[in-house]
N, C-alpha and C. Protein backbone atom coordinates (compact mmCIF):
# COMPACT_ATOMS: atom_id res chain seq x y z
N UNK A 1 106.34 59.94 73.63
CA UNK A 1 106.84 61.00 74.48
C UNK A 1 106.34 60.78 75.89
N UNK A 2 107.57 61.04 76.94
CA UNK A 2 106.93 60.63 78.15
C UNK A 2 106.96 61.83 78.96
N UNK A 3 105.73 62.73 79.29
CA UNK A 3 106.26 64.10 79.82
C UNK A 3 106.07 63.96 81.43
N UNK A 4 106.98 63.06 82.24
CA UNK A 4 107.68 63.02 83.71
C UNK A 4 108.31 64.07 83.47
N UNK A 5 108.71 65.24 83.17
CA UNK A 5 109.39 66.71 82.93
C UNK A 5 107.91 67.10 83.51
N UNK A 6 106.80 66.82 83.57
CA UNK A 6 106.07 68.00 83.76
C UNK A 6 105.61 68.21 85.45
N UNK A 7 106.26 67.01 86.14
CA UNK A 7 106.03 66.87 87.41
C UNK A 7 107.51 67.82 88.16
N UNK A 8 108.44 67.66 87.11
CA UNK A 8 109.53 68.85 87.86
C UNK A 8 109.26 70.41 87.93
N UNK A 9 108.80 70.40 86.75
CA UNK A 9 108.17 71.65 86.65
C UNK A 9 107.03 72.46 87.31
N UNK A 10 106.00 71.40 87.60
CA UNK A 10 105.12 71.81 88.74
C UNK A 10 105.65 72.09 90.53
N UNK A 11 106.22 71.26 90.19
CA UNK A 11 107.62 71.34 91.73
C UNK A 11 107.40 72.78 92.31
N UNK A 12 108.67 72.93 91.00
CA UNK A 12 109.51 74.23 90.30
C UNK A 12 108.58 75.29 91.01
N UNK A 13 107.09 75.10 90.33
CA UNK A 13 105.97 76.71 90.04
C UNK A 13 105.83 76.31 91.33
N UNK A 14 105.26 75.24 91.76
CA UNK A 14 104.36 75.23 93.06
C UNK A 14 105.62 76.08 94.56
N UNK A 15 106.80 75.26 94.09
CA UNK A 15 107.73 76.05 95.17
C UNK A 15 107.82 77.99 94.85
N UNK A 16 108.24 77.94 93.81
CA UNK A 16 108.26 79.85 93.30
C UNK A 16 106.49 80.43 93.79
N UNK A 17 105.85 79.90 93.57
CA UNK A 17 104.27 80.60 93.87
C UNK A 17 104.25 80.85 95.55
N UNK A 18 105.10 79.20 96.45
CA UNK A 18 104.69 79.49 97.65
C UNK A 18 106.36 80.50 98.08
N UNK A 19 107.13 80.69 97.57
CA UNK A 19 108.17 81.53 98.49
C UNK A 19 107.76 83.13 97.37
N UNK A 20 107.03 82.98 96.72
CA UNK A 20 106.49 84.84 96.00
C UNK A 20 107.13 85.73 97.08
N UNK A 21 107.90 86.88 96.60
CA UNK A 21 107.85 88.34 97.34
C UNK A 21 106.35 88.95 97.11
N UNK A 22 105.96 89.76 98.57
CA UNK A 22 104.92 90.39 98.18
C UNK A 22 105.46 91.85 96.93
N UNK A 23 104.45 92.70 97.22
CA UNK A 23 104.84 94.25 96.48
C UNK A 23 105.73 94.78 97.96
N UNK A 24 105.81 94.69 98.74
CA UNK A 24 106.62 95.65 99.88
C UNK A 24 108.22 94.68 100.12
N UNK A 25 108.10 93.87 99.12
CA UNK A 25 109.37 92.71 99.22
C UNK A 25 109.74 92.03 100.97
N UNK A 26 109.17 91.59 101.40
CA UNK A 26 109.49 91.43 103.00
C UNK A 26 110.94 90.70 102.97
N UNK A 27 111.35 90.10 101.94
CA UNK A 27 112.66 88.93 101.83
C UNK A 27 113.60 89.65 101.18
N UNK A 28 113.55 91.06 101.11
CA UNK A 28 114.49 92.18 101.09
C UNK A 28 115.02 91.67 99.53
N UNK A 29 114.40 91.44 98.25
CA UNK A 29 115.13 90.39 97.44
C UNK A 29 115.34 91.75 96.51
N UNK A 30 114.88 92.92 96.67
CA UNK A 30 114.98 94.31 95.81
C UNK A 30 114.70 93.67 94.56
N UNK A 31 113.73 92.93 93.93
CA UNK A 31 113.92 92.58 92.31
C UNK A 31 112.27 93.37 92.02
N UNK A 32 111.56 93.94 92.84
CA UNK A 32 110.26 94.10 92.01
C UNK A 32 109.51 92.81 92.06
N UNK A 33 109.10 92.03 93.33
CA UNK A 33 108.44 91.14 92.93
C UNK A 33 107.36 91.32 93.52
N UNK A 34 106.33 91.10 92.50
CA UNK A 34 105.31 91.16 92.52
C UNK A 34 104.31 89.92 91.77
N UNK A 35 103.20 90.04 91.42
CA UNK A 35 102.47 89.37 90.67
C UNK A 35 102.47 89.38 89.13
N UNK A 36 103.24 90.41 88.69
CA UNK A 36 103.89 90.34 87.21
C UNK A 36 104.36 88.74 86.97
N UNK A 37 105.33 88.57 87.63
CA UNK A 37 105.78 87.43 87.28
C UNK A 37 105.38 85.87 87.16
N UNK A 38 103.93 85.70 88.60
CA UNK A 38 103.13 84.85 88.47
C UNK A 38 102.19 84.87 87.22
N UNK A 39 101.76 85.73 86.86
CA UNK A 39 100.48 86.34 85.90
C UNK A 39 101.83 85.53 84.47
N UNK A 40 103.12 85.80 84.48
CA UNK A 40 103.57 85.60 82.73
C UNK A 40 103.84 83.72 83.30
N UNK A 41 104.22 83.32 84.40
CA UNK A 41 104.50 82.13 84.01
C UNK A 41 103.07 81.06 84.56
N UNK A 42 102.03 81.74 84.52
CA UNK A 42 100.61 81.36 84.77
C UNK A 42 100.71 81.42 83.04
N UNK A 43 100.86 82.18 82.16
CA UNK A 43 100.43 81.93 81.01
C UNK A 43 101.05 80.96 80.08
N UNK A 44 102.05 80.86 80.33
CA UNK A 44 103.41 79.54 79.65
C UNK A 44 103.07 78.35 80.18
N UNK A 45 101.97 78.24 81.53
CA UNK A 45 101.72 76.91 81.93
C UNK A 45 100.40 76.88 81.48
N UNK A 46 99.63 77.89 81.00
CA UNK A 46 98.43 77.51 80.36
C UNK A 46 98.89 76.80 78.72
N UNK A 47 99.87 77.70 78.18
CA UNK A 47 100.18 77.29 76.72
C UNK A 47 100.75 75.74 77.17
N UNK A 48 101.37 75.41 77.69
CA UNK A 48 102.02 74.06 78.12
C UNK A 48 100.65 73.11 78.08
N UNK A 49 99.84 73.42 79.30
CA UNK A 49 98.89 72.64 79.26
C UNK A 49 98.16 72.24 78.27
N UNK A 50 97.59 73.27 77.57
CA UNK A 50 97.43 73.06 75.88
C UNK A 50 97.77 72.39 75.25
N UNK A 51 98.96 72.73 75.09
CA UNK A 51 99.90 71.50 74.22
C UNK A 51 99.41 70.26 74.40
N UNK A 52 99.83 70.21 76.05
CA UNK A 52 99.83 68.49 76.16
C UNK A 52 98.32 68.09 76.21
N UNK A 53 97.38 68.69 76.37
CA UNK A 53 95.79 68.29 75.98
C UNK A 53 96.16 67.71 74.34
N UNK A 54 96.51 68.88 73.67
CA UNK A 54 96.27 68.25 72.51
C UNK A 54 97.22 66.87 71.69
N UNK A 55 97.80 67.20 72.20
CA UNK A 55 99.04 65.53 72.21
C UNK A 55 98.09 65.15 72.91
N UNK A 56 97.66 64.80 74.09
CA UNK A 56 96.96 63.64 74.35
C UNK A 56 95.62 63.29 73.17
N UNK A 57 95.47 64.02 72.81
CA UNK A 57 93.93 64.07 72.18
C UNK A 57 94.80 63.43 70.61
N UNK A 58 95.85 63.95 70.20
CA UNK A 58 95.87 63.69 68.90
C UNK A 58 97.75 63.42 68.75
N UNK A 59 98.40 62.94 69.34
CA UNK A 59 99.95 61.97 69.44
C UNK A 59 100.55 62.06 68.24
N UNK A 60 100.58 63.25 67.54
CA UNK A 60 101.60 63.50 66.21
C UNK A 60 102.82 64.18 66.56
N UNK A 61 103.74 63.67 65.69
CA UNK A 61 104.93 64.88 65.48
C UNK A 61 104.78 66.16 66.03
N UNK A 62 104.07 67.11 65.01
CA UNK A 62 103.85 68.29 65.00
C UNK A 62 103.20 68.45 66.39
N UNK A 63 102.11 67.57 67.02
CA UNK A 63 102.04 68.26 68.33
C UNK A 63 103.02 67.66 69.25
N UNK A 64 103.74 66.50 69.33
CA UNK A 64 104.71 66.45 70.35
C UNK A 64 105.79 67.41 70.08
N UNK A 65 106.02 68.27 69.00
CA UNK A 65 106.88 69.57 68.78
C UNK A 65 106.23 70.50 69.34
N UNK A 66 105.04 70.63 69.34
CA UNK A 66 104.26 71.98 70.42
C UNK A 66 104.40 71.50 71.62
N UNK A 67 104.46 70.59 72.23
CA UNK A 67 104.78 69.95 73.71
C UNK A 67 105.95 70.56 73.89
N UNK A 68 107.10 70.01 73.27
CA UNK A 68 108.34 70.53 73.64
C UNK A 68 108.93 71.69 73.81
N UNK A 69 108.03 72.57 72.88
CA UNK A 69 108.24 74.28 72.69
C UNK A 69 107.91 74.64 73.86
N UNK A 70 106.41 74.06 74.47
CA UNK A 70 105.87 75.25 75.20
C UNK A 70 106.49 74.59 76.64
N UNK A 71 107.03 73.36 76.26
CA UNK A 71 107.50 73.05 77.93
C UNK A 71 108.55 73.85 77.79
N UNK A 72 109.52 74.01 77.01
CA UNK A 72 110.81 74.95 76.89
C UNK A 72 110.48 76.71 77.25
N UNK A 73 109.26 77.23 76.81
CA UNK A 73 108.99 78.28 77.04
C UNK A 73 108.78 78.39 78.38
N UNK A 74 108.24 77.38 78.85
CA UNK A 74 107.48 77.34 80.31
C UNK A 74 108.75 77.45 81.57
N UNK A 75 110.11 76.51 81.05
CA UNK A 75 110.92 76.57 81.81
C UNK A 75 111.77 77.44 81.78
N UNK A 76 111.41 78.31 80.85
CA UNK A 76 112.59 79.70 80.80
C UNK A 76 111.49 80.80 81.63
N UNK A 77 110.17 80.87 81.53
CA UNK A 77 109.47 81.76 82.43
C UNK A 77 109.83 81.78 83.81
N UNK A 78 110.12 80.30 84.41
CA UNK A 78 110.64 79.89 85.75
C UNK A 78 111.67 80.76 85.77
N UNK A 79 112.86 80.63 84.89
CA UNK A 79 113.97 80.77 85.37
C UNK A 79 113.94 82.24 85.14
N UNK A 80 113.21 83.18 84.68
CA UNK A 80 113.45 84.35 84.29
C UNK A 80 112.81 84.89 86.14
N UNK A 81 111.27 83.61 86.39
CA UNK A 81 111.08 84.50 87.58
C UNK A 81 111.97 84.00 89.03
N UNK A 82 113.33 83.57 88.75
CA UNK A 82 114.07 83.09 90.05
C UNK A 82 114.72 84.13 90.74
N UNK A 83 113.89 85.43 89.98
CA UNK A 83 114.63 86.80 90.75
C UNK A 83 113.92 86.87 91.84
N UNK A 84 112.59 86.10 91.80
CA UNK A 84 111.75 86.29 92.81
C UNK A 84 111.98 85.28 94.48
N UNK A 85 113.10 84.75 94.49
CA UNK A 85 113.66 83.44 95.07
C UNK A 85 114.56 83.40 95.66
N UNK A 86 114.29 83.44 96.90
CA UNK A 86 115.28 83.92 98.17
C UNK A 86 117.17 82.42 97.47
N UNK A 87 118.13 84.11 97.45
CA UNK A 87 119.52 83.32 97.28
C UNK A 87 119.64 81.37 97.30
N UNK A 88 119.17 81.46 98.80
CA UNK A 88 119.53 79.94 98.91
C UNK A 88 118.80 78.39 97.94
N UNK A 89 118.03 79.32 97.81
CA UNK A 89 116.45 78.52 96.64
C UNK A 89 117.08 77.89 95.94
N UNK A 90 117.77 79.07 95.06
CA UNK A 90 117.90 79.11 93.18
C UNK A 90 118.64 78.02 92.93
N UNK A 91 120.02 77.96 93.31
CA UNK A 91 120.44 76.44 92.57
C UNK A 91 119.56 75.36 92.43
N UNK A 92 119.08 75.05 93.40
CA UNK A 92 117.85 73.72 93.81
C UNK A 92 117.53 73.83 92.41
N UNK A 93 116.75 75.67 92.12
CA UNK A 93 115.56 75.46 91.52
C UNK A 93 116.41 75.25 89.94
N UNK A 94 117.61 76.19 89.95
CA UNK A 94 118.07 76.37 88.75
C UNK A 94 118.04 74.69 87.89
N UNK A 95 118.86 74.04 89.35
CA UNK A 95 118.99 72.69 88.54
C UNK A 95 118.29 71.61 87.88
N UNK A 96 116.84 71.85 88.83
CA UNK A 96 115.81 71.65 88.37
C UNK A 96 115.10 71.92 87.29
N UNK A 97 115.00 72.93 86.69
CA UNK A 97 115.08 73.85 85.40
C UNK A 97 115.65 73.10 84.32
N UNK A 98 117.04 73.23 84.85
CA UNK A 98 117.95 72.41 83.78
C UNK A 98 117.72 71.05 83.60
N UNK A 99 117.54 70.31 84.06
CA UNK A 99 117.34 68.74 84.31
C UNK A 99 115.98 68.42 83.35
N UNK A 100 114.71 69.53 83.51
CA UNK A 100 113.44 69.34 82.73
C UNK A 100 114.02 69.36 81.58
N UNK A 101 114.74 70.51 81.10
CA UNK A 101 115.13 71.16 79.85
C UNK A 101 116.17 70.09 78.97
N UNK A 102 116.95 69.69 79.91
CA UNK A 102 117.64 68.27 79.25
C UNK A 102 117.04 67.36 78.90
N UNK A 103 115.74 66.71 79.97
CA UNK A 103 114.37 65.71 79.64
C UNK A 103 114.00 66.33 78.33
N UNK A 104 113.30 67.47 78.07
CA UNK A 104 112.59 68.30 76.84
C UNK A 104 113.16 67.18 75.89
N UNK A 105 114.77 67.68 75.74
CA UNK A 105 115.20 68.09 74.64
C UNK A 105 115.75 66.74 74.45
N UNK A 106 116.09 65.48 75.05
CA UNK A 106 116.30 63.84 74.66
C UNK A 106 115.02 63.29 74.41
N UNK A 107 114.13 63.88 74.47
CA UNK A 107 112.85 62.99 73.75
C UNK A 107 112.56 63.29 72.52
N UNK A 108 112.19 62.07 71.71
CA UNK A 108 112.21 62.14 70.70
C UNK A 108 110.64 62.21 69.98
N UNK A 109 110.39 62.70 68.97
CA UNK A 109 108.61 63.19 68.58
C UNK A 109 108.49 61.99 67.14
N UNK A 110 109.80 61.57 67.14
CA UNK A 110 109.09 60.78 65.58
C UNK A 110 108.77 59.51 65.92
């Protein structure tokens, strides 16, 4: 398993973390953005990271199937927080999203 998916994905967070709405929304985006949304996809990149510690540590099936889950979980947290992401962002990011999620899902664990 080759996880180059995990460098899109850091992209992904590192761009959504630096364009965040505060709580007074200054980017007028009306979605409620706040730190809710960093705090849930801070936790899908901890479970991610996990994963891939333990695939590195131990290269089975069953954990390159926890790799793939939690990268899949991780990239739906993104996309759930692209409410937080000024209009012009989102395709970029959407496609980006999609592109990991296609990587995920052509690699093979056996």
């Amino acid at each position: 398993m080759k996880p180059n998916y995990v460098l899109i994905g850091c992209a992904a967070t590192l761009f959504l973390i630096t364009t965040n709405c505060s709580k007074n929304d200054p980017l007028g985006l009306g979605n409620n953005c706040g730190t809710a949304w960093t705090e849930s996809v801070s936790v899908e990149v901890t479970a991610y990271n996990n994963a891939l510690t333990t695939f590195a540590e131990n290269p089975t099936a069953e954990n390159c199937s926890s790799v793939k889950s939690a990268a899949k979980n991780y990239f739906d947290a993104l996309g759930d927080a692209l409410k937080c992401v000024p209009t012009a962002s989102r395709a970029q990011i959407n496609e980006a999203i999609s592109e990991a999620k296609a990587e995920v899902d052509k690699e093979d664990c056996d």
